[in-house]
N, C-alpha and C. Protein backbone atom coordinates (compact mmCIF):
# COMPACT_ATOMS: atom_id res chain seq x y z
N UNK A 1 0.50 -19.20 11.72
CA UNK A 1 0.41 -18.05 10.85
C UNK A 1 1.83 -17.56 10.57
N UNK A 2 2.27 -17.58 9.31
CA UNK A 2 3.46 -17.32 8.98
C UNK A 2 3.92 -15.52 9.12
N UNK A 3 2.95 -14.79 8.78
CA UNK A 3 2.93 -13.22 8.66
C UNK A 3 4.28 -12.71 8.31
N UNK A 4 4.33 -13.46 7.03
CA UNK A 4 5.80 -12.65 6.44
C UNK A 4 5.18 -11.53 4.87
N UNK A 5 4.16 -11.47 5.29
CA UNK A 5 3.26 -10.50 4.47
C UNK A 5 3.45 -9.14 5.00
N UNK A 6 3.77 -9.12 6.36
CA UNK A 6 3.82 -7.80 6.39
C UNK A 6 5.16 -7.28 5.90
N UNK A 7 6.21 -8.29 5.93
CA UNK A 7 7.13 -7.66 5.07
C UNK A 7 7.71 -7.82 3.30
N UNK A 8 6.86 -9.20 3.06
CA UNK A 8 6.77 -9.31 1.68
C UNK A 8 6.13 -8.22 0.91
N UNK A 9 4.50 -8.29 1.22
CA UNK A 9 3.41 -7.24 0.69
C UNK A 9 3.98 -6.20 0.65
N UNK A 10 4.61 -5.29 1.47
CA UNK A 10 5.12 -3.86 1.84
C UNK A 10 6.43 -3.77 0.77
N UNK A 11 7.02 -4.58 0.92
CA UNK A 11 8.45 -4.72 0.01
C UNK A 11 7.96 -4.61 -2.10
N UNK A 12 6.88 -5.51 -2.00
CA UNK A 12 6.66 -5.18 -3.48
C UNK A 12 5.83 -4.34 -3.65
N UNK A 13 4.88 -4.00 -3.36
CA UNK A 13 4.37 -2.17 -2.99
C UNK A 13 5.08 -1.58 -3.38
N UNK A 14 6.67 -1.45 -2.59
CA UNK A 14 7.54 -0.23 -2.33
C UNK A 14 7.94 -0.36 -3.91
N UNK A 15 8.16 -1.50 -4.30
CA UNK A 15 8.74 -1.91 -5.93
C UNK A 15 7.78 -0.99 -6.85
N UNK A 16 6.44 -1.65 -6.19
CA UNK A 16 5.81 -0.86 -7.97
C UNK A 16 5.51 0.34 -7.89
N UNK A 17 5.61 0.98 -6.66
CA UNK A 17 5.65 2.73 -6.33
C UNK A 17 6.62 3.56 -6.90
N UNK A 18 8.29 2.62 -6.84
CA UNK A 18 9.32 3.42 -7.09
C UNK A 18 9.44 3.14 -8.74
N UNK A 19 8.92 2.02 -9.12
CA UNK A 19 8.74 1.62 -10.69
C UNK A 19 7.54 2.08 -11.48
N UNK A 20 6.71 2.45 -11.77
CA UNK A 20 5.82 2.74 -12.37
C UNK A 20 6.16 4.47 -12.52
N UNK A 21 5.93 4.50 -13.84
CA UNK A 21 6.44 5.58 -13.79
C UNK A 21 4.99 7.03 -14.27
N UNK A 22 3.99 6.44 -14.13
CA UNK A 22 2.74 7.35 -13.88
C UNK A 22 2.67 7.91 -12.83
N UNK A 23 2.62 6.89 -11.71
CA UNK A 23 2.61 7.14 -9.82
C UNK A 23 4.06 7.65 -9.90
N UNK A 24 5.58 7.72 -10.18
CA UNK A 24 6.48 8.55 -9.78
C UNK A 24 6.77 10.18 -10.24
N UNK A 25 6.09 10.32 -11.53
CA UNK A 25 5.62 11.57 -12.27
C UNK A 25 4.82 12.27 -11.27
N UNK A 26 3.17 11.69 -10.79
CA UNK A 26 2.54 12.37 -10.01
C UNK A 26 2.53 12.92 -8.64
N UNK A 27 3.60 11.86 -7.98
CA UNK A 27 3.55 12.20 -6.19
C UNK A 27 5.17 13.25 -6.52
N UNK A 28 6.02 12.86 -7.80
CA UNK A 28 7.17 14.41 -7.86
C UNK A 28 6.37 15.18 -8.19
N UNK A 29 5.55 15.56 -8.90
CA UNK A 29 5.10 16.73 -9.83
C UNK A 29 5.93 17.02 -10.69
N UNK A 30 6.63 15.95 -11.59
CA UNK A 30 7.48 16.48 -12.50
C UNK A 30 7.41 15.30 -13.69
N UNK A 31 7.23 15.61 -14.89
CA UNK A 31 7.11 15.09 -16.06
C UNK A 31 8.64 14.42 -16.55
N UNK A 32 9.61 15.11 -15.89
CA UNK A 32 11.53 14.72 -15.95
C UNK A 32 11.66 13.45 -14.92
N UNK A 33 10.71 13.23 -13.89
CA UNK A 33 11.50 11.92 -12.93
C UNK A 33 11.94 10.96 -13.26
N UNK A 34 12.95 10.74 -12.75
CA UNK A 34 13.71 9.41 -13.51
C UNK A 34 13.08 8.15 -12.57
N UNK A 35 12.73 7.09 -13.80
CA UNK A 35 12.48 6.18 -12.82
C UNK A 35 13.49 5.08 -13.62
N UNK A 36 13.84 3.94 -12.20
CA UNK A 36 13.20 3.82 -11.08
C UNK A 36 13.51 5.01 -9.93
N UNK A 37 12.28 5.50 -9.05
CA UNK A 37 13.09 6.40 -8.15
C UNK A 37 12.76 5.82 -6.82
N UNK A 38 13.58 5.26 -6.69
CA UNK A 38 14.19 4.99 -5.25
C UNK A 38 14.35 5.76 -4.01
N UNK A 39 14.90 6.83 -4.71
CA UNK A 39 14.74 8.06 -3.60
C UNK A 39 14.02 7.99 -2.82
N UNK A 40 12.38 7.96 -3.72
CA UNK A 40 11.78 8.25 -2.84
C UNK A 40 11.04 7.46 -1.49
N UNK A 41 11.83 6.35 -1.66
CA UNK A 41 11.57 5.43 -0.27
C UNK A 41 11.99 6.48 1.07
N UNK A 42 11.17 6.31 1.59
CA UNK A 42 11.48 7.14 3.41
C UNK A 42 11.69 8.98 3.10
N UNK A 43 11.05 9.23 1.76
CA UNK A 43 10.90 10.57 1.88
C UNK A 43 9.62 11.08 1.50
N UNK A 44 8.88 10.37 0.45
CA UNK A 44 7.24 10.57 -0.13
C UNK A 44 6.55 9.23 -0.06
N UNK A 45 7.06 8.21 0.01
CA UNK A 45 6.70 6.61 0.13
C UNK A 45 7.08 6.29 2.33
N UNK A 46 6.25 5.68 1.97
CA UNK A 46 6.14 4.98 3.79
C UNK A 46 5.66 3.62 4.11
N UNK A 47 6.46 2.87 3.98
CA UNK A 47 5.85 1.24 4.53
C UNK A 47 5.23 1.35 5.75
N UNK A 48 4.41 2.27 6.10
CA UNK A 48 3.76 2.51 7.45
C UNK A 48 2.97 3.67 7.29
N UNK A 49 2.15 3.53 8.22
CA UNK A 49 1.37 4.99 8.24
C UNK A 49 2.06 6.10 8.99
N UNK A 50 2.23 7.17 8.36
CA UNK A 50 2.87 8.53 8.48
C UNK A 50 2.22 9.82 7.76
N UNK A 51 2.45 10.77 8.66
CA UNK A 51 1.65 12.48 8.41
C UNK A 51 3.26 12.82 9.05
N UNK A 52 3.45 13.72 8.16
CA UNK A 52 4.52 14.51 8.17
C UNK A 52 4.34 16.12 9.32
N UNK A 53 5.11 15.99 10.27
CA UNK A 53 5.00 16.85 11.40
C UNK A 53 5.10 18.73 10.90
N UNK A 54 5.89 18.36 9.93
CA UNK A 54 6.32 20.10 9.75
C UNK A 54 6.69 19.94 7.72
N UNK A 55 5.73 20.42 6.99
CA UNK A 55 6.22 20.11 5.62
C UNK A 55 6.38 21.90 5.26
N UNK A 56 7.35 22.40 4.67
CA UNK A 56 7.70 23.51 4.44
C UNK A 56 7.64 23.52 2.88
N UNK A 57 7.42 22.53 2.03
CA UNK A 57 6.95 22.68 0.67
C UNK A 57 6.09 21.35 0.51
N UNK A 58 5.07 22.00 -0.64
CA UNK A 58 3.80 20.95 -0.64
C UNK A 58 4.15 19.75 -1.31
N UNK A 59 4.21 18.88 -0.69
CA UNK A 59 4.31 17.40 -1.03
C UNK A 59 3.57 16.60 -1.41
N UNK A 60 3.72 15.29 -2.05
CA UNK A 60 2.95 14.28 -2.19
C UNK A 60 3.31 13.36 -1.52
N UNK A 61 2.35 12.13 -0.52
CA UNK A 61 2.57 11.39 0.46
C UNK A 61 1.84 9.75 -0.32
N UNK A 62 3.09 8.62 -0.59
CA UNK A 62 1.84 7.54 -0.20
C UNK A 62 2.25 6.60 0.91
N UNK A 63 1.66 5.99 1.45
CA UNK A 63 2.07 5.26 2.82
C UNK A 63 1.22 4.27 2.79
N UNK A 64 1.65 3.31 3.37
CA UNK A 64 0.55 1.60 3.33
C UNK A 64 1.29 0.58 4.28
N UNK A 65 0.18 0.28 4.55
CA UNK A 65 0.31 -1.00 5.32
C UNK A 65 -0.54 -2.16 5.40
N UNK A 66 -0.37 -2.98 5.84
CA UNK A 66 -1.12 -4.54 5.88
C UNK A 66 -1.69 -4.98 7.21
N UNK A 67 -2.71 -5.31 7.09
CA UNK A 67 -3.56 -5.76 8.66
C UNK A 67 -3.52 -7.41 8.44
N UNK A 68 -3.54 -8.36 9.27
CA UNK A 68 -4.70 -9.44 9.30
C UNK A 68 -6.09 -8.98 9.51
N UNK A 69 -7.10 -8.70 8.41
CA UNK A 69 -8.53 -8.46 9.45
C UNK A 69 -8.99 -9.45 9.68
N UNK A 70 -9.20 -11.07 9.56
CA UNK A 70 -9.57 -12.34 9.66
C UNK A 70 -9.16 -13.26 9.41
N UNK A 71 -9.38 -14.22 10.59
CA UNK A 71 -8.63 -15.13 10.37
C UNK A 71 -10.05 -16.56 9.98
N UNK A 72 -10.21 -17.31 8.82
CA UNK A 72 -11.04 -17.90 8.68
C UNK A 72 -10.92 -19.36 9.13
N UNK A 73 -9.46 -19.96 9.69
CA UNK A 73 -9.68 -20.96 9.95
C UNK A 73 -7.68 -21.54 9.83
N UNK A 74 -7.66 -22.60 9.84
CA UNK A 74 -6.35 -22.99 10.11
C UNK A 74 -5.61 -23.02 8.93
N UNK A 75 -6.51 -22.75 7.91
CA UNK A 75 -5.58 -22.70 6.38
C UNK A 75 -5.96 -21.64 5.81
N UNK A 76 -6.71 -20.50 6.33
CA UNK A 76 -6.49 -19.40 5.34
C UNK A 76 -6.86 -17.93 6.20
N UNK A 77 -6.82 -16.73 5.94
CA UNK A 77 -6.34 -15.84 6.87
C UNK A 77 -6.72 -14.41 5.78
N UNK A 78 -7.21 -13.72 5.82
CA UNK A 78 -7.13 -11.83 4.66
C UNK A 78 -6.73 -10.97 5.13
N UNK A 79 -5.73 -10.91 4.21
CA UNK A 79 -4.98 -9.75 4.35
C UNK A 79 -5.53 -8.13 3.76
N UNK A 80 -5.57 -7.23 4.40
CA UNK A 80 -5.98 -6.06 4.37
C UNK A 80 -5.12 -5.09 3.89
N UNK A 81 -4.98 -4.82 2.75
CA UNK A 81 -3.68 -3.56 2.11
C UNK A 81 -4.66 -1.89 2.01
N UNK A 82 -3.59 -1.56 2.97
CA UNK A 82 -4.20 -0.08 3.08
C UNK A 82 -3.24 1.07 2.57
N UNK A 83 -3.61 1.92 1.48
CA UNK A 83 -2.54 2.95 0.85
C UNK A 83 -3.66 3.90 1.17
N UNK A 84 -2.60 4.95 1.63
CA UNK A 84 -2.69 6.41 2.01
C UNK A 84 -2.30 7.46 1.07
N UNK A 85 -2.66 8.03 0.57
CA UNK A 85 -2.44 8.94 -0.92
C UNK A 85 -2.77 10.08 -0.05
N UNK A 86 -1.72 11.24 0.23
CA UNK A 86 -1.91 12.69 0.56
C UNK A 86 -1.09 13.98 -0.38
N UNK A 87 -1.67 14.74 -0.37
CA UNK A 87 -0.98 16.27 -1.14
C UNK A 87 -1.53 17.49 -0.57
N UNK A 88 -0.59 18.23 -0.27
CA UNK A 88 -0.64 19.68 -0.04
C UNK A 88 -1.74 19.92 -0.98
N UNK A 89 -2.81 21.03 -0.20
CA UNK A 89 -3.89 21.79 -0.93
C UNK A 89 -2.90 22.64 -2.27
N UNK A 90 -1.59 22.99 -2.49
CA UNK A 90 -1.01 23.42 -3.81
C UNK A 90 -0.82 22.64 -4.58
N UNK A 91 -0.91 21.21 -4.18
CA UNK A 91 -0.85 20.20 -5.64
C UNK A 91 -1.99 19.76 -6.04
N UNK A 92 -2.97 20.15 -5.89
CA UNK A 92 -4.49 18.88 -5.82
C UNK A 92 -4.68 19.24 -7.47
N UNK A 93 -4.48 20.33 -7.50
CA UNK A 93 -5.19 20.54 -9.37
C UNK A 93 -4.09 20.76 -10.04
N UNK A 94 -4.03 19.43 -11.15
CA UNK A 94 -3.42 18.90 -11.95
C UNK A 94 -3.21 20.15 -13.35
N UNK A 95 -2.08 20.34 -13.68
CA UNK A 95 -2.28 21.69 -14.86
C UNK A 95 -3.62 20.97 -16.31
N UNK A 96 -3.50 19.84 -16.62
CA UNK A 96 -4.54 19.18 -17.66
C UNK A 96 -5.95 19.46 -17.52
N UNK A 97 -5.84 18.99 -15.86
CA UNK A 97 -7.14 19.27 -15.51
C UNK A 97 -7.31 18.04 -14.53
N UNK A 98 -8.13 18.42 -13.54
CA UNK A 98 -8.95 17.17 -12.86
C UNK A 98 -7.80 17.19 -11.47
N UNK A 99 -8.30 16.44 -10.69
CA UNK A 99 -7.48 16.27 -9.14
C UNK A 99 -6.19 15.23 -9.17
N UNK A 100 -4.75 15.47 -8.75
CA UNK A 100 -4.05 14.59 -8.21
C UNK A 100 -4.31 13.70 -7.44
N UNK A 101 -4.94 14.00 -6.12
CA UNK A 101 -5.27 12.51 -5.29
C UNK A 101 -6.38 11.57 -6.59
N UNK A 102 -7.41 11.83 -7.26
CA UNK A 102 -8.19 10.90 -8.11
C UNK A 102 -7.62 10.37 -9.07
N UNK A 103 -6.00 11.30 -10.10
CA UNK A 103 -5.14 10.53 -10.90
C UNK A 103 -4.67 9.29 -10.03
N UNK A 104 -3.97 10.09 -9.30
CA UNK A 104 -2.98 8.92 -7.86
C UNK A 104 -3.40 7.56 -7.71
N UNK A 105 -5.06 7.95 -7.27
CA UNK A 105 -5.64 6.61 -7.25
C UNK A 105 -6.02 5.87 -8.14
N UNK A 106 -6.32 6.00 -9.11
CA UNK A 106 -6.66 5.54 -10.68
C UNK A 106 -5.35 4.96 -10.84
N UNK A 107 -4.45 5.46 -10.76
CA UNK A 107 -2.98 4.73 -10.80
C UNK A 107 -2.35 3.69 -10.09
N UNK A 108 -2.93 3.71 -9.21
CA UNK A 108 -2.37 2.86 -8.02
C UNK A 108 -3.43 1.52 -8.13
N UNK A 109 -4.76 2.15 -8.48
CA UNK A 109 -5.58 0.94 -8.54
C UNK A 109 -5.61 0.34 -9.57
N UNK A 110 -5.13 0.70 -11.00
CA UNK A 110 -4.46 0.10 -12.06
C UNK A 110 -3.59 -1.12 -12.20
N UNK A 111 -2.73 -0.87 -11.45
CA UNK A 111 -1.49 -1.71 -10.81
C UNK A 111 -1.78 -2.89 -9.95
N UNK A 112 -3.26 -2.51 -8.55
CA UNK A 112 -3.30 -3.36 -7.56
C UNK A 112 -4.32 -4.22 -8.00
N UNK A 113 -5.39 -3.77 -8.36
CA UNK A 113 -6.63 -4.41 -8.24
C UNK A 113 -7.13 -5.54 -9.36
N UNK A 114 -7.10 -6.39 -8.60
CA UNK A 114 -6.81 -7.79 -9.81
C UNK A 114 -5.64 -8.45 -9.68
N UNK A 115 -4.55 -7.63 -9.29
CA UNK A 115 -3.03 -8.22 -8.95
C UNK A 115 -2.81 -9.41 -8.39
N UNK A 116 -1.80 -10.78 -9.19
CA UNK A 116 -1.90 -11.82 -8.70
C UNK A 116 -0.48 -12.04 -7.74
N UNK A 117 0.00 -10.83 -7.59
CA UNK A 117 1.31 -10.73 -6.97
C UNK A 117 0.87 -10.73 -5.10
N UNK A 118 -0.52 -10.97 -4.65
CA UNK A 118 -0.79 -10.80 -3.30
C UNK A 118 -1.61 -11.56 -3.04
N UNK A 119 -1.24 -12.62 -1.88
CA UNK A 119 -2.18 -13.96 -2.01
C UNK A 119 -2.67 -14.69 -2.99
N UNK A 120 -3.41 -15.49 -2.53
CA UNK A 120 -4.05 -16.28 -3.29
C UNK A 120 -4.90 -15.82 -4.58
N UNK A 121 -5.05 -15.96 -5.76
CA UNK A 121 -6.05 -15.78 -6.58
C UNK A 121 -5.49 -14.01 -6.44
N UNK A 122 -6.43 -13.25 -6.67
CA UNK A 122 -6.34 -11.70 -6.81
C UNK A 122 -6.74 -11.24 -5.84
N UNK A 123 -6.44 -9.78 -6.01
CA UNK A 123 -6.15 -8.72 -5.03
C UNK A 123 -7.64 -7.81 -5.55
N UNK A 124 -8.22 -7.64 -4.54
CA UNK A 124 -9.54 -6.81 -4.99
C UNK A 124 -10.13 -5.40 -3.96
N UNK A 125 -10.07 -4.70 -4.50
CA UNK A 125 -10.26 -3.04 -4.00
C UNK A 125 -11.75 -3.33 -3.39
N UNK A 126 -11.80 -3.03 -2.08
CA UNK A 126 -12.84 -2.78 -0.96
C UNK A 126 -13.17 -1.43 -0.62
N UNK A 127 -12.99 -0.44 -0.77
CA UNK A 127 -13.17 0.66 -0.51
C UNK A 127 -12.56 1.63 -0.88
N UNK A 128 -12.70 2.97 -1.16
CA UNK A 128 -11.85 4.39 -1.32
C UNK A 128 -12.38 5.32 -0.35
N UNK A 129 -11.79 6.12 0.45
CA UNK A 129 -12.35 7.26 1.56
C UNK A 129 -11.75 8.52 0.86
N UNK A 130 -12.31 9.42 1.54
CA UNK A 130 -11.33 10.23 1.80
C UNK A 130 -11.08 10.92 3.05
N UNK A 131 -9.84 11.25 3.20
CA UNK A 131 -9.21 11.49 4.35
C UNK A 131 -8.42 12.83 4.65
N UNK A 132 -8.18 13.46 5.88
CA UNK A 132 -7.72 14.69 6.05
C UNK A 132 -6.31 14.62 7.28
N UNK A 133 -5.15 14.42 6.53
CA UNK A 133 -4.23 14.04 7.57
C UNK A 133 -3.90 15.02 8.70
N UNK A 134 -3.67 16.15 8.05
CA UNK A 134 -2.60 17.47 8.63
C UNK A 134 -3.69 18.37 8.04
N UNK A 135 -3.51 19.80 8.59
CA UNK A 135 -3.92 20.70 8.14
C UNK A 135 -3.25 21.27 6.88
N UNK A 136 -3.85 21.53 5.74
CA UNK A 136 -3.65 21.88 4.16
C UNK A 136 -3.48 20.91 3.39
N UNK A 137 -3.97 19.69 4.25
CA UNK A 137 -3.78 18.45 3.10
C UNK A 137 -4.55 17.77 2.92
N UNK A 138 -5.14 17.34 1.80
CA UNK A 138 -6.30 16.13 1.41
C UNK A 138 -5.67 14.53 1.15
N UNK A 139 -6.58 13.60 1.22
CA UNK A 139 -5.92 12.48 0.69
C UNK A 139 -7.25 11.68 0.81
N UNK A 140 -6.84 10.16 0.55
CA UNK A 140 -7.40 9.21 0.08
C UNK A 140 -6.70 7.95 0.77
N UNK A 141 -7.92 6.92 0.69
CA UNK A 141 -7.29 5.77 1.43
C UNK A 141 -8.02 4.31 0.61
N UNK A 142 -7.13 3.86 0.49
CA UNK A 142 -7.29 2.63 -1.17
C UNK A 142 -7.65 1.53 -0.01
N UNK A 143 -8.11 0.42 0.38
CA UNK A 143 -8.38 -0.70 0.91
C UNK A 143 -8.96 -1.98 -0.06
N UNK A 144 -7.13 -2.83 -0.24
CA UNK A 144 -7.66 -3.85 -0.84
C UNK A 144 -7.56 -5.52 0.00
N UNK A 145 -8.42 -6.37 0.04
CA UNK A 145 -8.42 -7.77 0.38
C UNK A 145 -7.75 -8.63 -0.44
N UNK A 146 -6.86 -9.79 -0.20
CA UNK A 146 -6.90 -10.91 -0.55
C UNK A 146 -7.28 -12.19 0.52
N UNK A 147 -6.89 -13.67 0.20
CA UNK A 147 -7.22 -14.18 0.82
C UNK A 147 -5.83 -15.02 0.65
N UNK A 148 -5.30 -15.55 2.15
CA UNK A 148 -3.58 -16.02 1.53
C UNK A 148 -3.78 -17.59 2.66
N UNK A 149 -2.31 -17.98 2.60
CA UNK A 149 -2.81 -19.43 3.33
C UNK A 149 -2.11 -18.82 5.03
N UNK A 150 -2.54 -19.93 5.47
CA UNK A 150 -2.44 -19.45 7.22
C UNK A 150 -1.05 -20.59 7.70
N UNK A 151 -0.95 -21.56 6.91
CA UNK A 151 0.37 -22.69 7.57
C UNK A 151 0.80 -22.91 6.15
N UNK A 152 2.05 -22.63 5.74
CA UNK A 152 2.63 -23.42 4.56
C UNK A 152 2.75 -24.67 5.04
N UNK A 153 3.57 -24.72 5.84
CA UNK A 153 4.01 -26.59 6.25
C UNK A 153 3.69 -27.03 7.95
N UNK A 154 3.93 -28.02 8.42
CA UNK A 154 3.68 -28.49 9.95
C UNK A 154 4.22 -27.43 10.90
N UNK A 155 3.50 -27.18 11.75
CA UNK A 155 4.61 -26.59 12.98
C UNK A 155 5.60 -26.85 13.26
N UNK A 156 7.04 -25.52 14.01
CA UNK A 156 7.87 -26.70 14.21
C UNK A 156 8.00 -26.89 15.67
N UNK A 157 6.87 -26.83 16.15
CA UNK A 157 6.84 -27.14 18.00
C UNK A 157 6.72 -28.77 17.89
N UNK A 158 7.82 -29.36 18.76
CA UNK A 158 7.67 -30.51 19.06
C UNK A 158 6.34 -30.89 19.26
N UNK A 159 5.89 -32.80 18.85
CA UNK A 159 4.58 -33.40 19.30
C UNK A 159 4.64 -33.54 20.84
N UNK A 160 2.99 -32.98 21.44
CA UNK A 160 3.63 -33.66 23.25
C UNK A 160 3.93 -35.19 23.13
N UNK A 161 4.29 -34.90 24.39
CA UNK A 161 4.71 -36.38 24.91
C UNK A 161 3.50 -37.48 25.04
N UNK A 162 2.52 -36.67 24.88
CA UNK A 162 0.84 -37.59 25.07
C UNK A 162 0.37 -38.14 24.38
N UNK A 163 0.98 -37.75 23.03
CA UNK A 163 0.13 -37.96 21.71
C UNK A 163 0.87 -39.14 20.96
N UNK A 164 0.08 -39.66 20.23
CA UNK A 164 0.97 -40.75 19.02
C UNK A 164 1.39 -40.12 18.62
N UNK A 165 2.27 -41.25 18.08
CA UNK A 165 3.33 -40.34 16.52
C UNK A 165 2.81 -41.05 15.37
């Protein structure tokens, strides 16, 4: 099992979070964000799961990560992409109308679902929750599957000594 997914997958995530400029409008709350915003790696974006200990102005949070949930056999393996979408109870209602975490996700699942940028074939949305990180904050939790390979090439552990060559 190669598991360079957990840092490939996470790495282009972080790309189309700081690039898309629907999802960087909504988690700033500002119609001016310049994208690409970069910034916001390790301040509103999280290649990991994170709840913020002490937030003194209401924020927008997304955070994700990658599981193996199964392994089907010696050539193929699913990968589990999990995004965390949170906002302070002062951002949830959008001035247009309608909820930030349900834009957020509409946005994010725009981008992922179908995506041939993650494993094999496409990337397909398994679930939406919702979730309560911290106190004054709502969120959402995106869960998508692919299916990727488990060995690109031979091992490189020597043959035993027992075996033909």
């Amino acid at each position: 099992m190669m598991l360079d997914e957990f840092f490939d997958y996470k790495n282009k995530l972080m790309e189309i979070f700081c690039t898309n400029e629907n999802i960087v409008k909504l988690v700033t709350d500002s119609s001016a964000a310049s994208v690409p915003a970069y910034d916001l790696r390790y301040t509103q974006y999280y290649p990991y799961e994170f709840v913020p200990e002490t937030v003194h102005d209401g924020l927008t949070f997304i955070c994700f990560d990658v599981d193996i949930t199964k392994v089907y056999n010696k050539t193929f393996y699913r990968p589990t992409i999990y995004i965390w979408i949170f906002t302070h109870k002062s951002k949830l209602r959008l001035p247009e109308g309608g909820a930030r975490l349900d834009k957020l996700a509409a946005e994010i699942n725009e981008e992922l679902n179908g995506s041939r940028f993650f494993g094999l074939g496409t990337l397909e949305l398994q679930m939406v929750e919702r979730f309560v990180p911290v106190l004054d904050y709502q969120g959402r939790v995106l869960v998508y599957e692919a299916k990727d390979v488990n060995r690109y090439a031979p091992s490189k552990q020597p043959v035993p000594s027992n075996r033909k060559n």
